[in-house]
N, C-alpha and C. Protein backbone atom coordinates (compact mmCIF):
# COMPACT_ATOMS: atom_id res chain seq x y z
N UNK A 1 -70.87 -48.44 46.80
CA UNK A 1 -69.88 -48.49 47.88
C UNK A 1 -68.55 -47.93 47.40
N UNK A 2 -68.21 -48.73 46.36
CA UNK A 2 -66.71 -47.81 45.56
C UNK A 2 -66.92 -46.43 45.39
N UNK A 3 -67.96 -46.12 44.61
CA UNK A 3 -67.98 -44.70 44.54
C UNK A 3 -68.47 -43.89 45.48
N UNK A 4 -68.42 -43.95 46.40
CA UNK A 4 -68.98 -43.70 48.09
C UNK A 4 -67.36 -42.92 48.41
N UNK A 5 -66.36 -44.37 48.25
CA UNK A 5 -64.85 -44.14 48.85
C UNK A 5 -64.17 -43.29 47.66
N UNK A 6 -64.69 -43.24 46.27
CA UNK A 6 -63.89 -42.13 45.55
C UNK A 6 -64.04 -40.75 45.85
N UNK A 7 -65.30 -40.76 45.92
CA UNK A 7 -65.60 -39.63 46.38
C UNK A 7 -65.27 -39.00 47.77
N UNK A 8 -65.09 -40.15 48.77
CA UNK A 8 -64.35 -39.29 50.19
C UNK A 8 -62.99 -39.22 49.28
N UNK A 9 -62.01 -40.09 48.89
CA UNK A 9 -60.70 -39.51 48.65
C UNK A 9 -60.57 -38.24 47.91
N UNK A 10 -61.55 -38.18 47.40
CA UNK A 10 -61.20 -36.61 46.18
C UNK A 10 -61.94 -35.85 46.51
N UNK A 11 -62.45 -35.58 47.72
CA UNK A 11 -63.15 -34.69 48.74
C UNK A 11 -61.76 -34.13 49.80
N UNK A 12 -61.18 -35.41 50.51
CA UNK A 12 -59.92 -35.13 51.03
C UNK A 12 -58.44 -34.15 50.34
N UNK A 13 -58.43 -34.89 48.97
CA UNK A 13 -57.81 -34.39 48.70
C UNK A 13 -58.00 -33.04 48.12
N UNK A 14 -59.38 -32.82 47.79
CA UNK A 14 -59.64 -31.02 47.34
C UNK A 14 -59.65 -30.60 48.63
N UNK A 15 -59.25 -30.58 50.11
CA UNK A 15 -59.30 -30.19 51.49
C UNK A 15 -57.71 -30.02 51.10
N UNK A 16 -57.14 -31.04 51.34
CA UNK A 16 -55.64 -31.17 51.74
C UNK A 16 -54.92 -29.71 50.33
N UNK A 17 -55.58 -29.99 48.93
CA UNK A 17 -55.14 -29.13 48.35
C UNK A 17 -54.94 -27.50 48.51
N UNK A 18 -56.30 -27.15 48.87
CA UNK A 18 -56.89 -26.00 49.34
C UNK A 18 -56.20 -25.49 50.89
N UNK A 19 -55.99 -26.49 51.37
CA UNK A 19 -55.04 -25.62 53.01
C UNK A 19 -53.97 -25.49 52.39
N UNK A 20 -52.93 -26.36 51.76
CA UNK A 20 -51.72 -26.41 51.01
C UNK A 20 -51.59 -24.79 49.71
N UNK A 21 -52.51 -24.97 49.79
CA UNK A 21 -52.44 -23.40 48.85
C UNK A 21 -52.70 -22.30 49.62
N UNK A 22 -53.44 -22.27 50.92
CA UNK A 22 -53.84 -21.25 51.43
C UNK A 22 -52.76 -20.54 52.12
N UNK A 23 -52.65 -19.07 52.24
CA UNK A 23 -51.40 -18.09 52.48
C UNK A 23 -51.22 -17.73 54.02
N UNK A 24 -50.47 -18.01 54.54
CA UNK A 24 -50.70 -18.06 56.13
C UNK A 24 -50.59 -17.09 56.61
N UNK A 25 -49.64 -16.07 55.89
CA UNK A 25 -49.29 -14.34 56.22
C UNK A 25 -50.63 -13.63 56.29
N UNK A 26 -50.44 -12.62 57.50
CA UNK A 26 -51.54 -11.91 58.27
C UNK A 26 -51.60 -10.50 56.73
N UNK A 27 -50.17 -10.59 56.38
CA UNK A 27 -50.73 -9.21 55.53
C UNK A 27 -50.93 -9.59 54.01
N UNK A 28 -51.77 -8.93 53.72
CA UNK A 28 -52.51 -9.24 52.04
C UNK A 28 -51.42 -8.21 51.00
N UNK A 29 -51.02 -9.23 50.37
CA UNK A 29 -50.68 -8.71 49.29
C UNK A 29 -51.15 -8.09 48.37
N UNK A 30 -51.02 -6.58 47.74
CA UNK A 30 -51.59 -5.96 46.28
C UNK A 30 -51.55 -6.83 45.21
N UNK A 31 -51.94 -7.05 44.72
CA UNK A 31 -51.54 -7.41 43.42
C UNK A 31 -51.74 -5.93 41.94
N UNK A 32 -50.62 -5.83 41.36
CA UNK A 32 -50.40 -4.89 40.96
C UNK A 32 -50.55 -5.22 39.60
N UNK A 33 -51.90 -5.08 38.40
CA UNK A 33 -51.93 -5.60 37.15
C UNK A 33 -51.57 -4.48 36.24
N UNK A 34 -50.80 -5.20 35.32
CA UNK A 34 -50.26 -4.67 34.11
C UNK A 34 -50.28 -4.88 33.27
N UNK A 35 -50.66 -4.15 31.87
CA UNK A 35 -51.18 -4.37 30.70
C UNK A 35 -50.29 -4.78 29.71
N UNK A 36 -48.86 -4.87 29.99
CA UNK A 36 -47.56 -5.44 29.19
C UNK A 36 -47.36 -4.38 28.38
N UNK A 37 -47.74 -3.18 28.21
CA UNK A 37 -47.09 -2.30 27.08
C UNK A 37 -46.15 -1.55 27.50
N UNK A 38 -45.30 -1.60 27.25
CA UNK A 38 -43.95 -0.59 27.66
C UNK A 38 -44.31 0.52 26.76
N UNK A 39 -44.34 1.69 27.37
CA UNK A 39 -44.23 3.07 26.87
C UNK A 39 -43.23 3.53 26.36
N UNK A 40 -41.99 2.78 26.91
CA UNK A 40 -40.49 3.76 26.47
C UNK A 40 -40.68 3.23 24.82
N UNK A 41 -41.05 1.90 24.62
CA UNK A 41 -40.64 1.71 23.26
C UNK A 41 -41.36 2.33 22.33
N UNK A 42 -42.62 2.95 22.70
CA UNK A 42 -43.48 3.54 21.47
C UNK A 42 -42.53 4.98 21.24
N UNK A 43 -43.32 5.56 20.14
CA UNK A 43 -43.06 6.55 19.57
C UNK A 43 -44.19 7.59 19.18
N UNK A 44 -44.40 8.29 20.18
CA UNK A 44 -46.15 9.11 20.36
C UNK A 44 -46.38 10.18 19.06
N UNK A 45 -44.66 10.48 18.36
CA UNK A 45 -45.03 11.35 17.77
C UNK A 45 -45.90 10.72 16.17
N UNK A 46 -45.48 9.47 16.25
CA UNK A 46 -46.54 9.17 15.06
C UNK A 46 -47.78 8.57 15.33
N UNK A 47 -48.72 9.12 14.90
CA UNK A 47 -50.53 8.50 14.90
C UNK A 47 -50.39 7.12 14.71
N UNK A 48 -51.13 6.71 15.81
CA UNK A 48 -51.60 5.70 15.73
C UNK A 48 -51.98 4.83 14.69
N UNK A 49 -52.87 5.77 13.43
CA UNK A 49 -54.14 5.82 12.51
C UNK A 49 -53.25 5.43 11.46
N UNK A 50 -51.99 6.22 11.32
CA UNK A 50 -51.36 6.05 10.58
C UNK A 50 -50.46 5.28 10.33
N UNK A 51 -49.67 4.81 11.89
CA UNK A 51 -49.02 3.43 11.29
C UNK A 51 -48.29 3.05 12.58
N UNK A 52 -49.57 1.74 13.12
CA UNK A 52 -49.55 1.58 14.42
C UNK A 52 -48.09 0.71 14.90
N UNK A 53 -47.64 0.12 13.95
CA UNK A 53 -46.34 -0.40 14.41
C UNK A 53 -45.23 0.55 15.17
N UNK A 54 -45.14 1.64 13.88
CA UNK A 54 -44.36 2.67 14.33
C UNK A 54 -45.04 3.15 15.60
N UNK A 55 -45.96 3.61 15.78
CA UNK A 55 -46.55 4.47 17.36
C UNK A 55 -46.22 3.14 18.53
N UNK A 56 -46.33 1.73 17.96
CA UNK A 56 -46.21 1.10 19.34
C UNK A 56 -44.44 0.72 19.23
N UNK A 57 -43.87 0.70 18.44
CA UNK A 57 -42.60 -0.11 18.34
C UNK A 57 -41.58 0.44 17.72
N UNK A 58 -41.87 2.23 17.08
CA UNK A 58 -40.81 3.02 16.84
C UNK A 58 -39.52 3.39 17.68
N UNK A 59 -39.56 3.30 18.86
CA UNK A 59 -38.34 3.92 20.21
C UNK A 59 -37.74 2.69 19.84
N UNK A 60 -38.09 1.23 19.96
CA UNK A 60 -37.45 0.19 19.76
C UNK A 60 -36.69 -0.08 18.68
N UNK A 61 -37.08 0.51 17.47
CA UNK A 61 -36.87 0.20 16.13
C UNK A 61 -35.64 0.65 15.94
N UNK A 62 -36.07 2.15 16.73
CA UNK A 62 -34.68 3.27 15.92
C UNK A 62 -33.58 2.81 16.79
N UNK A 63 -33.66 2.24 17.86
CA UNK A 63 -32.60 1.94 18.78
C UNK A 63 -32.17 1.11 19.20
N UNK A 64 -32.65 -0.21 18.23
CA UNK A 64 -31.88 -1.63 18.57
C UNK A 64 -31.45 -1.93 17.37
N UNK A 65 -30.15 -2.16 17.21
CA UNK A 65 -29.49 -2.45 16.06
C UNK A 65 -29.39 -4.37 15.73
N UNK A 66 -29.90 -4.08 14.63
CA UNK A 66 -29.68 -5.81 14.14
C UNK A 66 -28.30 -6.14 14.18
N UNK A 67 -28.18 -7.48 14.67
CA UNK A 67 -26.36 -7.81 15.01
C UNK A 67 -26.13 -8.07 13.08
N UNK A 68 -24.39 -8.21 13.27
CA UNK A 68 -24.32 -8.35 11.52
C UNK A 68 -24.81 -9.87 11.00
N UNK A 69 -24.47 -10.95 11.79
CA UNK A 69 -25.05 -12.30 11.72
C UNK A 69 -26.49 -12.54 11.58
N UNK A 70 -27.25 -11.53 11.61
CA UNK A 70 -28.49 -11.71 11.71
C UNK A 70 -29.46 -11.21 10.50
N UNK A 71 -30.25 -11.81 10.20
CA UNK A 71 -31.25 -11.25 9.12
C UNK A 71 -32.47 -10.39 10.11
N UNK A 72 -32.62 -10.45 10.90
CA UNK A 72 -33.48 -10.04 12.30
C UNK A 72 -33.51 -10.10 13.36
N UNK A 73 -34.15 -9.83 14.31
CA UNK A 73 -33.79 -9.55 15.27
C UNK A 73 -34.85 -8.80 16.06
N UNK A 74 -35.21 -9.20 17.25
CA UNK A 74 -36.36 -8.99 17.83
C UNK A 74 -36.37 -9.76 19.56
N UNK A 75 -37.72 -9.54 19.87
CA UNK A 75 -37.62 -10.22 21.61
C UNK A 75 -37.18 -11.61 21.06
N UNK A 76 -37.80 -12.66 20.51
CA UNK A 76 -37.73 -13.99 20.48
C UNK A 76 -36.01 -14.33 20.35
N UNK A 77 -35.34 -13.71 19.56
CA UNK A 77 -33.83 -13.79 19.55
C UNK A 77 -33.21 -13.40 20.87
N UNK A 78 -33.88 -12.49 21.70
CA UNK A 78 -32.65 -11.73 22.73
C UNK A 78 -33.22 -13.01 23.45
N UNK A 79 -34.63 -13.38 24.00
CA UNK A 79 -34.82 -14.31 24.98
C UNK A 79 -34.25 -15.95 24.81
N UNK A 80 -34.12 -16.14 23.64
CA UNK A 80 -33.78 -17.14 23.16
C UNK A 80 -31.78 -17.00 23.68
N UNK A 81 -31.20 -16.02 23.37
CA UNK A 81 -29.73 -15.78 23.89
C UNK A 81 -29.49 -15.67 24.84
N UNK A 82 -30.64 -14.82 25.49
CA UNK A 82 -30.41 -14.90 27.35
C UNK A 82 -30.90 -16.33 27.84
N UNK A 83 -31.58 -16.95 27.11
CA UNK A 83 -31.76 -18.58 27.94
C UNK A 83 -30.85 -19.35 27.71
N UNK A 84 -29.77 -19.36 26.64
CA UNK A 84 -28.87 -20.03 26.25
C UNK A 84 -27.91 -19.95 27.49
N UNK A 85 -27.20 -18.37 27.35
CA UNK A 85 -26.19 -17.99 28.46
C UNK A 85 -26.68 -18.22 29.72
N UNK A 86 -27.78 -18.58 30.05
CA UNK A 86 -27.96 -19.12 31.95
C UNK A 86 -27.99 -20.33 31.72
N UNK A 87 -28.31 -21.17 30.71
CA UNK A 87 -27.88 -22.41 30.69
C UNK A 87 -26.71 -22.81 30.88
N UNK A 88 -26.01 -22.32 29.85
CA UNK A 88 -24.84 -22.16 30.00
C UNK A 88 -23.73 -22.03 31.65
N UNK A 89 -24.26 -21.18 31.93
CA UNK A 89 -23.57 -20.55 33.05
C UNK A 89 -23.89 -21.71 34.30
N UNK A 90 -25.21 -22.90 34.46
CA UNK A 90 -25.70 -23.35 35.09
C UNK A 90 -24.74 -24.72 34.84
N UNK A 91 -24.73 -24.72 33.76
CA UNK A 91 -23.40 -25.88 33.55
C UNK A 91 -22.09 -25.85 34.00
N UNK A 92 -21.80 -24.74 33.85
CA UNK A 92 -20.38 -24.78 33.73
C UNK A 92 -20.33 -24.19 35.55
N UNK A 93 -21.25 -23.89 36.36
CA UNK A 93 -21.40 -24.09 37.65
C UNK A 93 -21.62 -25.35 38.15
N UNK A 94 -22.15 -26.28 38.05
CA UNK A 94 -22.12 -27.39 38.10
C UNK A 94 -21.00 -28.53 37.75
N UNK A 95 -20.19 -28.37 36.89
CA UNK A 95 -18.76 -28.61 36.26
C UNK A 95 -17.96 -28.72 37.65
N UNK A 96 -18.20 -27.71 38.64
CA UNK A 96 -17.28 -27.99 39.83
C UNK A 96 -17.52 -28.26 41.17
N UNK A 97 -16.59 -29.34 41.57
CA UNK A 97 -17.28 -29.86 43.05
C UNK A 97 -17.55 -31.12 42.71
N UNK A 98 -17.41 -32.03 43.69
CA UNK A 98 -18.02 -32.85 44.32
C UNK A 98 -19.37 -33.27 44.19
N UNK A 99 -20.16 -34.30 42.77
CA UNK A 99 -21.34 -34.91 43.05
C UNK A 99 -21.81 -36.03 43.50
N UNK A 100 -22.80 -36.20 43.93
CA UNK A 100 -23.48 -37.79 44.35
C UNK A 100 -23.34 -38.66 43.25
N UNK A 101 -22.81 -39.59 43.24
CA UNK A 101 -22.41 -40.43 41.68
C UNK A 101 -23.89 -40.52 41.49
N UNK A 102 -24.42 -40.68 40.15
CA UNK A 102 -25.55 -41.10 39.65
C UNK A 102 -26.92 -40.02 39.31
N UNK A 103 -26.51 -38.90 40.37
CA UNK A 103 -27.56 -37.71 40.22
C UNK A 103 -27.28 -37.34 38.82
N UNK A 104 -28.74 -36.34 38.64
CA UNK A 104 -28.66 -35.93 37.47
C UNK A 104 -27.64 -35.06 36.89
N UNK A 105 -27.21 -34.46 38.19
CA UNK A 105 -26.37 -33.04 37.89
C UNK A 105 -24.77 -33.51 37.79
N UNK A 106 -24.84 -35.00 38.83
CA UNK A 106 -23.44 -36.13 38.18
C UNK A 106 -22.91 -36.20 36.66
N UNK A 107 -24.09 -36.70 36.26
CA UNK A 107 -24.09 -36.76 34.76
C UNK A 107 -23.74 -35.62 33.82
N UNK A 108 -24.69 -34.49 33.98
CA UNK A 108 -24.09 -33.70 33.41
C UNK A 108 -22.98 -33.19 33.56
N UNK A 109 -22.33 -33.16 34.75
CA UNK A 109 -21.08 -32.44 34.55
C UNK A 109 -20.05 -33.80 34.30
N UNK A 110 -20.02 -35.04 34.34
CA UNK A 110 -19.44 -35.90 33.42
C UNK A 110 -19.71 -35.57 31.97
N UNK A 111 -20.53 -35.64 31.14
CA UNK A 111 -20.85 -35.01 29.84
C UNK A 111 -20.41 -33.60 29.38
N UNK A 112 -20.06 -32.58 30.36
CA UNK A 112 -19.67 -31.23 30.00
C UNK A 112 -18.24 -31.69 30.51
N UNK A 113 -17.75 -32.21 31.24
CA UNK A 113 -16.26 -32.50 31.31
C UNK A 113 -15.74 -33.37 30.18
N UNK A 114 -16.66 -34.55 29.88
CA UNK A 114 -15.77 -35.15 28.37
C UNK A 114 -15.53 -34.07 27.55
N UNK A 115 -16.79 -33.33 26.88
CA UNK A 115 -16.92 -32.64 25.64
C UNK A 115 -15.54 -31.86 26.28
N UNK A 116 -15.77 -30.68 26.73
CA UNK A 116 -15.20 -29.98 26.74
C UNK A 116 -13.35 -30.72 27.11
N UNK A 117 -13.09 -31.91 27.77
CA UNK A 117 -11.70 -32.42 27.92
C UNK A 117 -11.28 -32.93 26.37
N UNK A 118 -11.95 -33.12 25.58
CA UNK A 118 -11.87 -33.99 24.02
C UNK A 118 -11.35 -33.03 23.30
């Protein structure tokens, strides 16, 4: 009998899930797949065979300069700096105005107003 009623609820709810996901727009979207290799950054004039870093990651190499603070420097550093600065920027947007005492976004901009008033 119990497992009679688990099974209608998680029957319902794989229904309720499945309309909730389903796309109501008459027109179908492409989906457009991509293999993640950027072309600009390779460098075609060196073989592959011979030294595949350079053929996939030479354009990049010769033309991104390591900052002087840095021993390296690569995607994981720039994405890591660009997530900092929208953090950033998300705070210090929040910093002004009028919040609901107690929300989360209350808090933080109490916490970015001490630090930064101290």
């Amino acid at each position: 009998m119990k497992a009679k009623f688990v099974i209608k609820i998680l029957s319902l709810f794989v229904a309720l899930v499945s309309i909730s996901c389903k796309n109501d727009s008459k027109e179908e979207k492409e989906i457009v797949l991509t293999s993640g290799v950027l072309g600009e950054y390779m460098d075609t004039s060196v073989k592959p065979g011979d030294n595949f870093t350079a053929f996939v990651n030479g354009t990049w190499i010769k033309n991104t300069e390591i900052p002087l603070d840095k021993s390296s420097y690569g995607i994981g550093n720039i994405l890591h700096e660009e997530s900092e600065d929208n953090v950033k920027e998300i705070i210090e947007e929040s910093a002004d105005g009028e919040l609901e005492k107690g929300t989360d976004e209350q808090k933080v901009q109490d916490l970015y107003k001490s630090y930064i008033e101290s």
